[in-house]
N, C-alpha and C. Protein backbone atom coordinates (compact mmCIF):
# COMPACT_ATOMS: atom_id res chain seq x y z
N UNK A 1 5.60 14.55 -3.91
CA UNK A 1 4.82 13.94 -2.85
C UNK A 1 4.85 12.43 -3.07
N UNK A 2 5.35 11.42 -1.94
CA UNK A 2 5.12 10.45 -2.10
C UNK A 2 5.42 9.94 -0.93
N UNK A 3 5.05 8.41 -0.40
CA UNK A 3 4.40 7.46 0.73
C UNK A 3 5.86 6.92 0.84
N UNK A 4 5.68 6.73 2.07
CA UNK A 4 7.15 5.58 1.98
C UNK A 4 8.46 6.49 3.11
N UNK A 5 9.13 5.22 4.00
CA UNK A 5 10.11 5.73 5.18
C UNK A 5 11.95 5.93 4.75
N UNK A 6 12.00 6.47 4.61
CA UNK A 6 13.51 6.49 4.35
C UNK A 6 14.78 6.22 5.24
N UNK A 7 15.39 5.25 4.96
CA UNK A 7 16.21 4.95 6.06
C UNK A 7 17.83 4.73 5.29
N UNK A 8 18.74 4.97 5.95
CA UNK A 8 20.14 4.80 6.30
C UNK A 8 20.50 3.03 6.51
N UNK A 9 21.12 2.13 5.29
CA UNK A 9 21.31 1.23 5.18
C UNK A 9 22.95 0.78 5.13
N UNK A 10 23.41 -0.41 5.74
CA UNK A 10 24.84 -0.40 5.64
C UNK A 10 24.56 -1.83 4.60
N UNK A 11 26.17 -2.04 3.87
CA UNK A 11 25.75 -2.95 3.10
C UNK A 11 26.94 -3.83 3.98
N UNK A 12 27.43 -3.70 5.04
CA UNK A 12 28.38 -4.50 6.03
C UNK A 12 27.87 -3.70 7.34
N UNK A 13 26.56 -4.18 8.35
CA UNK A 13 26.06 -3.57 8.99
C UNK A 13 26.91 -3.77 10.28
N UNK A 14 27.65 -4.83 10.64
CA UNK A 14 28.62 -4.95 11.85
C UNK A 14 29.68 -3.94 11.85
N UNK A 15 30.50 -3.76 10.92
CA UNK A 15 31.40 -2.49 10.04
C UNK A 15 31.16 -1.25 10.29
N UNK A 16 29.49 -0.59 10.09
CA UNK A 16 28.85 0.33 9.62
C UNK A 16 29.99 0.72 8.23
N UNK A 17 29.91 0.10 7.56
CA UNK A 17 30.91 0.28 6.05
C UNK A 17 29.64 0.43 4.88
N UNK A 18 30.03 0.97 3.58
CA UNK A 18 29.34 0.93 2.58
C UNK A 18 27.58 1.60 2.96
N UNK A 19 27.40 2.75 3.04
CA UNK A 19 25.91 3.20 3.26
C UNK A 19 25.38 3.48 2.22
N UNK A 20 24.17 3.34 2.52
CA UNK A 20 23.59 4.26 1.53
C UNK A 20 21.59 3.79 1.89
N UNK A 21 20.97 5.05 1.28
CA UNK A 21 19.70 4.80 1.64
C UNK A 21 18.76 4.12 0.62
N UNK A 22 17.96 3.86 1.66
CA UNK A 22 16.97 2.87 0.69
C UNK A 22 15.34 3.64 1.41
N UNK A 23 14.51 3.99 -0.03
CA UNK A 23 13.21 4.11 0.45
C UNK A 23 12.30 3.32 0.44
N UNK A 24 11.58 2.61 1.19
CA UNK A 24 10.70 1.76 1.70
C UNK A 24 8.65 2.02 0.92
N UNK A 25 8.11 1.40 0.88
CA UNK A 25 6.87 2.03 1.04
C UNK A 25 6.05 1.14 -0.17
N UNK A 26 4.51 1.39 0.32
CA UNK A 26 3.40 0.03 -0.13
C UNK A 26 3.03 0.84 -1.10
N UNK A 27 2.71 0.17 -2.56
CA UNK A 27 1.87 1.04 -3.68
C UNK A 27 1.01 -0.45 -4.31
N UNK A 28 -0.41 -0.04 -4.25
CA UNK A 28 -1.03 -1.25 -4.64
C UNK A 28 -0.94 -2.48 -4.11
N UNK A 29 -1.00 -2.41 -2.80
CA UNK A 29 -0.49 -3.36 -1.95
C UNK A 29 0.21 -4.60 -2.25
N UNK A 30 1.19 -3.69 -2.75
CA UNK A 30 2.83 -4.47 -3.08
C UNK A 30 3.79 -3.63 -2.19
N UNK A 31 4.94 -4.39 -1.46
CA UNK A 31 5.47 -3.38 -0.95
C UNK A 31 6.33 -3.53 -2.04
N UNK A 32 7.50 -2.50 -1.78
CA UNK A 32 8.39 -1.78 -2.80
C UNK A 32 9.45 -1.16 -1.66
N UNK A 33 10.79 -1.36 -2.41
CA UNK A 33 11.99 -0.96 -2.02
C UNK A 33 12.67 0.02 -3.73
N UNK A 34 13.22 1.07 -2.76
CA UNK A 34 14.55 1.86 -3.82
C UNK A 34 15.70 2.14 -3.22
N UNK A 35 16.87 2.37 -3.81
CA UNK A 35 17.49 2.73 -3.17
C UNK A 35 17.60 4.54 -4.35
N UNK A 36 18.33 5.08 -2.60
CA UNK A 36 18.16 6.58 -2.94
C UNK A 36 19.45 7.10 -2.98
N UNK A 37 20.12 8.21 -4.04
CA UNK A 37 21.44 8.17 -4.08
C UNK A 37 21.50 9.41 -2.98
N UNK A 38 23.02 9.73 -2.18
CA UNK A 38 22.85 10.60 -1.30
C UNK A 38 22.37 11.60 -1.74
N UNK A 39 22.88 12.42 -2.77
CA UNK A 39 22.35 13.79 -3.30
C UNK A 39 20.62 13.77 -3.48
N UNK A 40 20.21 12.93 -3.47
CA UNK A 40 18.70 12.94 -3.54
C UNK A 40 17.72 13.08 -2.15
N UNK A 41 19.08 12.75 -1.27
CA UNK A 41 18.11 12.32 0.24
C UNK A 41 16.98 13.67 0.30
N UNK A 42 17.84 15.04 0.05
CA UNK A 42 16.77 16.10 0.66
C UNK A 42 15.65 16.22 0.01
N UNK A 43 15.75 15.91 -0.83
CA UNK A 43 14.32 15.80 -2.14
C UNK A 43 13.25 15.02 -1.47
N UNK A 44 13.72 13.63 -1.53
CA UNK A 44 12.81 12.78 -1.48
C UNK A 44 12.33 12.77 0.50
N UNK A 45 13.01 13.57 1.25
CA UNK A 45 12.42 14.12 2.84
C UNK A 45 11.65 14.65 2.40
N UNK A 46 11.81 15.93 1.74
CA UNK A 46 10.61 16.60 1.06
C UNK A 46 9.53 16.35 0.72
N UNK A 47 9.76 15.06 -0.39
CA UNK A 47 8.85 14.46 -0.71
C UNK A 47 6.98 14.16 0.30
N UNK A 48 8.31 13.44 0.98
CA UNK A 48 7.93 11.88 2.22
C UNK A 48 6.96 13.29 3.02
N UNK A 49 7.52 14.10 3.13
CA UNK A 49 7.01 15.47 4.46
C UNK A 49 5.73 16.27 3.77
N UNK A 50 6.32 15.98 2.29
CA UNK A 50 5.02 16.72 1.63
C UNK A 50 3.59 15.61 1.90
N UNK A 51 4.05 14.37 1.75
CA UNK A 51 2.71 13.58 1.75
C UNK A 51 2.25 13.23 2.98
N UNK A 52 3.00 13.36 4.14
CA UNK A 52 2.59 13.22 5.56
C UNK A 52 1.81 14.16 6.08
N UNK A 53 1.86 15.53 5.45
CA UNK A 53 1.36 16.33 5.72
C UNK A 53 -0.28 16.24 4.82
N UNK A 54 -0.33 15.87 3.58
CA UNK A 54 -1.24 15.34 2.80
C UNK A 54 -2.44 14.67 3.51
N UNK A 55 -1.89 13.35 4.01
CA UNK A 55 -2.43 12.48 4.73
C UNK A 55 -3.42 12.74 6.12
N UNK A 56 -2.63 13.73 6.59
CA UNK A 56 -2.83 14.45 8.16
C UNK A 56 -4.09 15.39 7.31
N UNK A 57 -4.04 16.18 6.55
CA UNK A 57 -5.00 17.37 6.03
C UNK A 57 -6.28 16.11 5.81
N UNK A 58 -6.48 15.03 5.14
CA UNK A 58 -6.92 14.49 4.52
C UNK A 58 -7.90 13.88 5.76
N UNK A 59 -7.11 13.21 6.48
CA UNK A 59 -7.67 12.41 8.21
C UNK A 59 -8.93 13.51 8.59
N UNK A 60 -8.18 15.00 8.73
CA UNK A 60 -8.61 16.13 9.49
C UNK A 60 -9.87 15.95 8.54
N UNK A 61 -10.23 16.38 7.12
CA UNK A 61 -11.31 16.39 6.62
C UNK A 61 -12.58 15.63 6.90
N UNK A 62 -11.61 13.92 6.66
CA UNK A 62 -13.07 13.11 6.69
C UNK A 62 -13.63 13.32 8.24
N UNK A 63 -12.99 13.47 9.08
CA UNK A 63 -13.23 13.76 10.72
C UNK A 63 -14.51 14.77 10.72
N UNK A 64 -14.01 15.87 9.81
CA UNK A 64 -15.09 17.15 10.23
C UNK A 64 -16.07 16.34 8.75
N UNK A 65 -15.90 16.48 7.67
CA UNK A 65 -17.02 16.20 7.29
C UNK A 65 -18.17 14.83 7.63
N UNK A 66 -17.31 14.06 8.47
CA UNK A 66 -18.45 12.95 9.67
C UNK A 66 -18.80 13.32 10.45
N UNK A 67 -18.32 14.81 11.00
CA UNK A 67 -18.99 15.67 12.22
C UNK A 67 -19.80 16.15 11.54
N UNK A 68 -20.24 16.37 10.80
CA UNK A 68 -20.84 17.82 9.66
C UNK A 68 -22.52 16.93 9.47
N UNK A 69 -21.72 15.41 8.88
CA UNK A 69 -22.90 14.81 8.67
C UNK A 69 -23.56 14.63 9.47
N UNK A 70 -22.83 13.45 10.66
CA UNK A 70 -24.15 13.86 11.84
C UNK A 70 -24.50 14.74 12.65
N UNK A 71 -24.19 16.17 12.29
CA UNK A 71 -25.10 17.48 12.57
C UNK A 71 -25.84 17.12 11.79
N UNK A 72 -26.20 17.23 10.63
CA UNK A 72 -27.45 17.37 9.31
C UNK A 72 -28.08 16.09 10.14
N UNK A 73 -27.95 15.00 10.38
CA UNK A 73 -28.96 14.05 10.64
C UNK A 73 -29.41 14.32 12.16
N UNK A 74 -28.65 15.07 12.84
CA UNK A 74 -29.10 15.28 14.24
C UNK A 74 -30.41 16.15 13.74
N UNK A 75 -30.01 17.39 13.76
CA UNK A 75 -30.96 18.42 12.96
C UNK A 75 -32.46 17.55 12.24
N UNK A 76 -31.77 16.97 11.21
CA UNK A 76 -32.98 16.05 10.35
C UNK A 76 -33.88 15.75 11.73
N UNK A 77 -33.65 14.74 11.92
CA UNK A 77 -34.47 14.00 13.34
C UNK A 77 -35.14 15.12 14.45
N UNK A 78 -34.24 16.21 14.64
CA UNK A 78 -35.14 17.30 15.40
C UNK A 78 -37.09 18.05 14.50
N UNK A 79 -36.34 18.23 13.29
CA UNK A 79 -37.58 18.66 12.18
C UNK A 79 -38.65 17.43 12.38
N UNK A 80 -37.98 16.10 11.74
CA UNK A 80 -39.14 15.35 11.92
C UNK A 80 -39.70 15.22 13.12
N UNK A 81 -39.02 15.30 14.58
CA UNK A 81 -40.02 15.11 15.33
C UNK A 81 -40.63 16.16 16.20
N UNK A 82 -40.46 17.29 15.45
CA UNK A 82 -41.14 18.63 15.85
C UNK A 82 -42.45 19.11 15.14
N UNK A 83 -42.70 18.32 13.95
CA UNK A 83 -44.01 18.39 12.86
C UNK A 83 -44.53 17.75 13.42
């Protein structure tokens, strides 16, 4: 699992000659470059797909548990002003 876009780089981009990929992506708000050898590309999709999916689960949580909370404080405020 890890952050970061993977892209298809030429090292003579008018040509399209010499490719190869490079993965992109911010850690400690530094950005950061690698380059990725081909045999690795499917790994590190994997990777990239494992943590996108991470991210998305993660969004979904804080969403419902900020729905969750202000139920409990909706609720709260009904009790207090029903005593």
């Amino acid at each position: 699992m890890r952050p970061g876009c993977l892209s298809l780089q030429y090292r003579k981009p008018k040509e399209k000659s010499g490719a190869y990929y490079q993965l992109s992506y911010t850690y400690q708000m530094k950005s950061k470059t690698e380059y990725v050898p081909a045999e690795l590309v499917p790994q590190i999709e994997q990777e990239l797909a494992e943590y996108k999916r991470y991210r998305e689960l993660t969004a979904e949580w804080v969403d419902l548990s900020i729905a969750l909370s202000r139920l409990k404080m909706t609720q709260w405020k009904q009790t207090r002003t029903s005593n």
